[in-house]
Protein backbone atom coordinates (compact mmCIF):
# COMPACT_ATOMS: atom_id res chain seq x y z
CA UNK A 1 45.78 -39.46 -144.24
CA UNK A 2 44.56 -37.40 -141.04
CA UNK A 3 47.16 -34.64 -142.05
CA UNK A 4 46.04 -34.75 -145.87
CA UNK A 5 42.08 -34.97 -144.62
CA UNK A 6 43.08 -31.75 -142.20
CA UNK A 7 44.53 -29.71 -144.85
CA UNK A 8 41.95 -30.50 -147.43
CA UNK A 9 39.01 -29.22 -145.01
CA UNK A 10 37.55 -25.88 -145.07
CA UNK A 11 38.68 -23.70 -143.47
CA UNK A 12 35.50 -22.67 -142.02
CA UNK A 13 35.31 -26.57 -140.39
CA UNK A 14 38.66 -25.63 -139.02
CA UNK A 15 37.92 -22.60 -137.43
CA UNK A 16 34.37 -22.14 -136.62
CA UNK A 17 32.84 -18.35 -136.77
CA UNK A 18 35.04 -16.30 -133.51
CA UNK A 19 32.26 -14.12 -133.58
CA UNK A 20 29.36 -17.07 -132.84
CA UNK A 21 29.69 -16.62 -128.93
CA UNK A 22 28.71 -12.57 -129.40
CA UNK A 23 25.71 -13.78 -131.70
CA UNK A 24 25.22 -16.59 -128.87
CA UNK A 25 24.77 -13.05 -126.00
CA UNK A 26 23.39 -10.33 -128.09
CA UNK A 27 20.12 -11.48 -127.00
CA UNK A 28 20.39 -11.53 -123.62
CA UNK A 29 22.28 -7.90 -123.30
CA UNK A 30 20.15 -6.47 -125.71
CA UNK A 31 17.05 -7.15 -123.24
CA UNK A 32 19.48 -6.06 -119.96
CA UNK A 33 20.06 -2.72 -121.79
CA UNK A 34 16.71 -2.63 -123.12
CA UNK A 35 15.41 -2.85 -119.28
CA UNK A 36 18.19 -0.96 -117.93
CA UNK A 37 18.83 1.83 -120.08
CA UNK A 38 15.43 2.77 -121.58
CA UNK A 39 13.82 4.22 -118.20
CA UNK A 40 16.99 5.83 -117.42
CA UNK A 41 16.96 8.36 -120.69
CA UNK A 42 13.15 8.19 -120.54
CA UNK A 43 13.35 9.54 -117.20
CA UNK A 44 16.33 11.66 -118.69
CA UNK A 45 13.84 13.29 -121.34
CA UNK A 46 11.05 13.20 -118.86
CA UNK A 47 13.35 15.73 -116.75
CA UNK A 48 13.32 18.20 -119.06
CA UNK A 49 9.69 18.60 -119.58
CA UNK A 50 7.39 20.23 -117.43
CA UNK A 51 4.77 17.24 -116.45
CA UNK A 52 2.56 17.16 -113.50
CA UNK A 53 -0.70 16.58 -112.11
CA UNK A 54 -1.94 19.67 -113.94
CA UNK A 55 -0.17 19.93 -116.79
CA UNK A 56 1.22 17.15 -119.22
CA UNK A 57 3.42 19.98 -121.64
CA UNK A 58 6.12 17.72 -122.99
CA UNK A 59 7.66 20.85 -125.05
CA UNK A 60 11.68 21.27 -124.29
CA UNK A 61 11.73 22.94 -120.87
CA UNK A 62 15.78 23.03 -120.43
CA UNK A 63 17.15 22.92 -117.10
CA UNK A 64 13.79 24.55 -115.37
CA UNK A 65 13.39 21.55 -112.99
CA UNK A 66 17.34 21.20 -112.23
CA UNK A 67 17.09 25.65 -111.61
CA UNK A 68 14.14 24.69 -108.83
CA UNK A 69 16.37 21.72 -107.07
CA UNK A 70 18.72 24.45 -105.22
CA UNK A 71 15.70 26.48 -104.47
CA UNK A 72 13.94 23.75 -103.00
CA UNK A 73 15.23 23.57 -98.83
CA UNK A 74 12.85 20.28 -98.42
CA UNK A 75 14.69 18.65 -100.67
CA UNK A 76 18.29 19.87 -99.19
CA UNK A 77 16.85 18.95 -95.69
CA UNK A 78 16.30 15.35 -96.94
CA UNK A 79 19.50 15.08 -98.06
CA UNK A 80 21.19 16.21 -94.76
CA UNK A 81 18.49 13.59 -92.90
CA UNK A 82 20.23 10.37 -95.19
CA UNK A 83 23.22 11.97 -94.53
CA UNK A 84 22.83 11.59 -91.14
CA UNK A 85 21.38 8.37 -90.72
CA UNK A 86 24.25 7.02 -93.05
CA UNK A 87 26.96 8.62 -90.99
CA UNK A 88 25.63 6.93 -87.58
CA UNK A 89 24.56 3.42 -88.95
CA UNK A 90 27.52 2.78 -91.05
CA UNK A 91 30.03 3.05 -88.78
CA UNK A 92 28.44 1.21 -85.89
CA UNK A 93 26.86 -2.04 -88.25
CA UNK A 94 30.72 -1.99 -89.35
CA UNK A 95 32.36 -2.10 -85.59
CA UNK A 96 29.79 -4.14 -84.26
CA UNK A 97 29.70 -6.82 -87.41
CA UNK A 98 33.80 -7.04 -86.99
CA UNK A 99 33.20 -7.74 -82.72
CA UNK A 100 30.90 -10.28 -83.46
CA UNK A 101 32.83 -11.54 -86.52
CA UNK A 102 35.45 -11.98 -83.62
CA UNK A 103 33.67 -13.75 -81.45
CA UNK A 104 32.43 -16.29 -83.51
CA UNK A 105 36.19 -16.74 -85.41
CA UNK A 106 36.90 -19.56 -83.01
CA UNK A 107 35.30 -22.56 -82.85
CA UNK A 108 32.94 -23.26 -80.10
CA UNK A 109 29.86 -25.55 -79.56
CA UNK A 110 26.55 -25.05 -81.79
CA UNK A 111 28.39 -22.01 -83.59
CA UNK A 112 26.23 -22.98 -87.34
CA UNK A 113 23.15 -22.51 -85.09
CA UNK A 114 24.05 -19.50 -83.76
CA UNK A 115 25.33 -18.11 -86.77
CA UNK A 116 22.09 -18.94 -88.80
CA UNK A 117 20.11 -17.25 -85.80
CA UNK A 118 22.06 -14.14 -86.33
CA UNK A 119 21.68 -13.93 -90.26
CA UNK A 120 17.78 -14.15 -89.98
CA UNK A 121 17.31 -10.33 -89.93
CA UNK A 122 18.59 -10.00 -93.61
CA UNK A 123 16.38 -11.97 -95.03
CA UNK A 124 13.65 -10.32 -93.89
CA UNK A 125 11.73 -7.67 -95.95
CA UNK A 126 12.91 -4.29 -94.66
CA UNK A 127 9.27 -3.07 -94.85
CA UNK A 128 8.02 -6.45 -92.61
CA UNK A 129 10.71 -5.03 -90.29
CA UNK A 130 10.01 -2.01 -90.27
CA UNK A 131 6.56 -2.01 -89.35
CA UNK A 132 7.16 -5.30 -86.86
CA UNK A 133 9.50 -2.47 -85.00
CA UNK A 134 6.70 0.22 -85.32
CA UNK A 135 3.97 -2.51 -82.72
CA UNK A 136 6.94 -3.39 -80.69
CA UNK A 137 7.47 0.21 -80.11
CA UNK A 138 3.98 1.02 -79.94
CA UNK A 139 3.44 3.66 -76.59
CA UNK A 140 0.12 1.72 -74.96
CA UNK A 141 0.61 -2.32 -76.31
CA UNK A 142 4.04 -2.50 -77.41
CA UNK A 143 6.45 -4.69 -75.00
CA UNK A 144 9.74 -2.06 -75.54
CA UNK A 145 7.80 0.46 -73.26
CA UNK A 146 6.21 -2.24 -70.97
CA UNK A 147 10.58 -3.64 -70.28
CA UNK A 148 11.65 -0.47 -69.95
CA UNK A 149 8.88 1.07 -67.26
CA UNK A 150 9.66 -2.90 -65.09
CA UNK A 151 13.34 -1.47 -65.21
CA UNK A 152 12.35 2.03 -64.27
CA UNK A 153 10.02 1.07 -61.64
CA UNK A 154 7.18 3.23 -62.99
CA UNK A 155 5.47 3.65 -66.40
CA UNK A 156 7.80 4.69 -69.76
CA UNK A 157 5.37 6.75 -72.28
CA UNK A 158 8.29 7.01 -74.58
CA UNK A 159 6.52 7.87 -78.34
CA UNK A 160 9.43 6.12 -80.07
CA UNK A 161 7.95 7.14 -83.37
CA UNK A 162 6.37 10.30 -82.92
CA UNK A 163 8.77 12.37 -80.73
CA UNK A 164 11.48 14.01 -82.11
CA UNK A 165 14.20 13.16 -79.92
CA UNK A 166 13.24 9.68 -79.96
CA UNK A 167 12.44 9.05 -83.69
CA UNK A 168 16.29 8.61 -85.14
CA UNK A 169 17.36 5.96 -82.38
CA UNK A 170 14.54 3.95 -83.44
CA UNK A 171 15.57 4.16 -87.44
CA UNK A 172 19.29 3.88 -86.46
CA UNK A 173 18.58 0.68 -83.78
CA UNK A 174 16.16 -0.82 -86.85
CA UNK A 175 18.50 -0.56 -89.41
CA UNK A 176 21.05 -1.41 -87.51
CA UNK A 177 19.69 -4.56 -86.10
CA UNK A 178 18.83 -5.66 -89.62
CA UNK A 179 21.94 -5.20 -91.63
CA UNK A 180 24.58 -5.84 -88.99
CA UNK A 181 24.36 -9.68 -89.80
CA UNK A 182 25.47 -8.71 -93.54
CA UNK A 183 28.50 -7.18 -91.96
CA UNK A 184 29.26 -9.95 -89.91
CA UNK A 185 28.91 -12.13 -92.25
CA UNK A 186 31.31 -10.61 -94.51
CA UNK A 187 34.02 -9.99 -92.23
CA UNK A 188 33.54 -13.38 -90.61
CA UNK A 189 34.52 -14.76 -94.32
CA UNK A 190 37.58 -12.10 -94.67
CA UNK A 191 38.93 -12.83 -91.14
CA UNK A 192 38.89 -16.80 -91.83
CA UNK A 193 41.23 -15.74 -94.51
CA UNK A 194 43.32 -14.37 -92.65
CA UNK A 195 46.76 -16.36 -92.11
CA UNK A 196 47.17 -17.12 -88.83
CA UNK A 197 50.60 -17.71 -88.48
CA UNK A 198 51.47 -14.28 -88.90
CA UNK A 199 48.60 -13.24 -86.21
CA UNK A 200 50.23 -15.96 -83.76
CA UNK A 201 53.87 -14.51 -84.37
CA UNK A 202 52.87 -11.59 -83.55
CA UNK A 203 51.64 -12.59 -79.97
CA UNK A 204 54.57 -14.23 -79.83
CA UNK A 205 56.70 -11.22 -79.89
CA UNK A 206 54.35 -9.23 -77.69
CA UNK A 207 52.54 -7.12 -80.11
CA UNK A 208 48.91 -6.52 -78.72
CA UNK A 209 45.37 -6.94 -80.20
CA UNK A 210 45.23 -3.17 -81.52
CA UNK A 211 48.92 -3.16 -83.19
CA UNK A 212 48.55 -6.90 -84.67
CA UNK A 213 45.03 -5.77 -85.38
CA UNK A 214 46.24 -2.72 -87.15
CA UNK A 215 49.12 -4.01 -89.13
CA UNK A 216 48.44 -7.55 -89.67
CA UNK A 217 44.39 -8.11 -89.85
CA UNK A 218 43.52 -5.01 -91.39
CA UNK A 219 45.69 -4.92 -94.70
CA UNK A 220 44.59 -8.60 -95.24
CA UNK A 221 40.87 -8.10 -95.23
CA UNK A 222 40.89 -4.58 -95.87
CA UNK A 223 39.54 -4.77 -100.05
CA UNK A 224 36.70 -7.28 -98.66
CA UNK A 225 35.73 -4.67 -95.72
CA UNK A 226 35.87 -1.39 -98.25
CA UNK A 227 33.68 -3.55 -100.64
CA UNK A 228 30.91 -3.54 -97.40
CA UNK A 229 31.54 -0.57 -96.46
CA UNK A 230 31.12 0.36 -100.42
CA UNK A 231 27.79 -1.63 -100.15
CA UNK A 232 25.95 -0.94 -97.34
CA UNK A 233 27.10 3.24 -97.82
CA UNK A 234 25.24 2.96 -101.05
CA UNK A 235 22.31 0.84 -99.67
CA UNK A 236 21.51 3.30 -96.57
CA UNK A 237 21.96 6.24 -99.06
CA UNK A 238 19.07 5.31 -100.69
CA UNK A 239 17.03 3.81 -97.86
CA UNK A 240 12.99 3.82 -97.61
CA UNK A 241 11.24 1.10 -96.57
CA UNK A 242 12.21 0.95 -93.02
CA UNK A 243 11.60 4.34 -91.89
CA UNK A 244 8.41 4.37 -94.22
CA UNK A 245 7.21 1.62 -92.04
CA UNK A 246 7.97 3.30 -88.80
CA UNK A 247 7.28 7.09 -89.67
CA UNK A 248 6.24 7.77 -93.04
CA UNK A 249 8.96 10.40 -92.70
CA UNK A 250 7.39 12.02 -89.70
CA UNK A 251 6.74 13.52 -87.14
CA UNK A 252 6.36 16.14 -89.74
CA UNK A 253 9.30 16.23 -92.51
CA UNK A 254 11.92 15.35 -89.43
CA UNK A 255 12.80 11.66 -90.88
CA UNK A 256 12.40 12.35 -94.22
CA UNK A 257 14.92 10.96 -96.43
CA UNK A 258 15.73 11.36 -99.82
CA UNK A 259 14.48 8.75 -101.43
CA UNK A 260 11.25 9.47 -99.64
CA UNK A 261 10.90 12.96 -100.68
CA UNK A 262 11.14 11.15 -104.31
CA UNK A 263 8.27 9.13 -103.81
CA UNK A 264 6.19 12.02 -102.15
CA UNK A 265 6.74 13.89 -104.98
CA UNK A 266 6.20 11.53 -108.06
CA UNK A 267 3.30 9.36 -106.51
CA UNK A 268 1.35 12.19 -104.26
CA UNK A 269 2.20 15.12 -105.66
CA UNK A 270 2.50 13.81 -109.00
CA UNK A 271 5.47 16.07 -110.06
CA UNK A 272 6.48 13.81 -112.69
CA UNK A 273 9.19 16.01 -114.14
CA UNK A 274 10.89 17.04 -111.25
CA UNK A 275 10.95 14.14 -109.88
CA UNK A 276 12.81 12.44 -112.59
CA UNK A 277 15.18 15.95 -111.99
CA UNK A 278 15.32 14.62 -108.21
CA UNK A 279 16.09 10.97 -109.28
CA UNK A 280 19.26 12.15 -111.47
CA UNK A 281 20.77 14.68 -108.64
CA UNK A 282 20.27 11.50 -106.57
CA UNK A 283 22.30 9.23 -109.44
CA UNK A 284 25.12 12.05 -109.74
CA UNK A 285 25.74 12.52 -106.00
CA UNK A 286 25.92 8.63 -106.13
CA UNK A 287 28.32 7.97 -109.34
CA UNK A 288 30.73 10.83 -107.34
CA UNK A 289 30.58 8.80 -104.14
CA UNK A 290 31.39 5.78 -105.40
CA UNK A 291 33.68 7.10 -107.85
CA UNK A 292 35.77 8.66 -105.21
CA UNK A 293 35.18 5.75 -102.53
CA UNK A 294 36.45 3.08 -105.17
CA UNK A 295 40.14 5.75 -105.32
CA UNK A 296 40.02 6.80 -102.11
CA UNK A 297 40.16 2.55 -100.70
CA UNK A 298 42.01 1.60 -103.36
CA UNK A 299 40.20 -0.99 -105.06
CA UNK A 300 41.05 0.54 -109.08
CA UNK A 301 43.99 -0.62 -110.26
């Protein structure tokens, strides 16, 4: 009877509609690229127009704003300032997040505590940090001066945020004091992973730290490391709220980055258009990046 009541159902009872599940999502990624996509050609279309704080001429301008980018040495400048600031901070939240994912690999009393302690600069607003550090390095009441003149025996008037010399050690020390934890965190996870057997053979037949570290460790949590490394690269690329907290970009243009050079232009200067040109050089440099990045570590398959 069950076969005969089987074969006598329709076949839409039998198999339900395959394509109910798509029906079931179209909603929801219909409002992701709704959100996603629609200021990203608006801005597109935006870039070819000539709008500013004079002038609102949306006529077909053609690549007038793009022509202006290479003529424009602020904007180049800006670019070689993230540059920089990416170049120092990336590599030393990476070796310092592996030392301390090291130290706190073996087990050792109140190591949860000390590990919570440790993550509480991430989850703090980067502009909160940022201008915390900017009164802690403030020249007449901040303590940072008052440490450093009981160590030097005399008074330190060191403008942290004003001089020249001064101003990138106090981005680079921020941001690095913020987002090491993320490394550490990560590479605490990978090196858990790691099978420790091997690692212990190894010792066994002499290798040292650097060879076992070399051949051993880093293969095993090499795709989770080039995934940070992938993650924070992009993240300090675009950073702002930290050294708008601390400098604003000054002394002058000298920390301006080039996501700040974006806002300076589209919400002081009120070059719409070529700011939505600046926003899409910032989006190409970044798709190439990570496009080569994701070859170069390995992580398409």
């Amino acid at each position: 009877m069950r076969a005969y009541h089987e074969q006598t159902m329709p076949a839409t009872a039998v198999h339900p509609d395959r394509n109910f599940k798509y029906w079931l999502l179209a909603p929801a990624i219909f409002l992701l690229l709704l959100i996603g996509l629609f200021p990203l050609i608006y801005s597109l279309v935006v870039s070819f127009m000539r709008i500013d704080m004079m002038d609102t001429d949306t006529s077909f301008a053609w690549f007038y704003n793009y022509k202006n980018l290479f003529k424009d040495g602020r904007l180049w400048w800006s670019l070689a300032h993230t540059l920089l600031i990416t170049a120092i901070a990336l590599p030393l939240e990476l070796l310092l997040g592996l030392a301390m994912a090291y130290l706190f690999l073996e087990k050792m009393p109140g190591r949860q505590i000390f590990i919570s302690l440790l993550v509480l600069p991430t989850i703090i607003s980067p502009i909160v940090a940022g201008a915390t550090w900017r009164l802690l390095f403030d020249n007449k009441y901040g303590p940072i001066n008052q440490i450093l003149s009981w160590f030097a025996g005399e008074r330190v008037n060191a403008l942290w945020t004003i001089n020249p010399t001064l101003v990138y050690p106090a981005i680079i020390f921020c941001e690095i004091w913020q987002w090491t934890p993320f490394m550490f965190l990560i590479l605490l996870a990978a090196l858990s992973n790691v099978d420790k057997s091997q690692t212990e053979a190894a010792e066994i037949d002499g290798a040292r730290f650097l060879r076992t570290f070399r051949y051993i460790v880093l293969p095993a949590i090499w795709p989770v490391m080039a995934i940070a490394i992938l993650i924070r690269g992009l993240d300090l690329f675009r950073i702002f709220d930290i050294i708008w907290a601390l400098t604003q970009g000054g002394p002058g243009t000298k920390t301006e980055t080039i996501s700040i050079y974006a806002y300076t232009q589209g919400f002081k200067q009120f070059e719409t258009s070529y700011t939505a040109a600046i926003a899409f050089l910032v989006v190409f440099i970044l798709t190439v990046i990570c496009t080569w990045a994701i070859r170069r570590m390995g992580l398409a398959k």
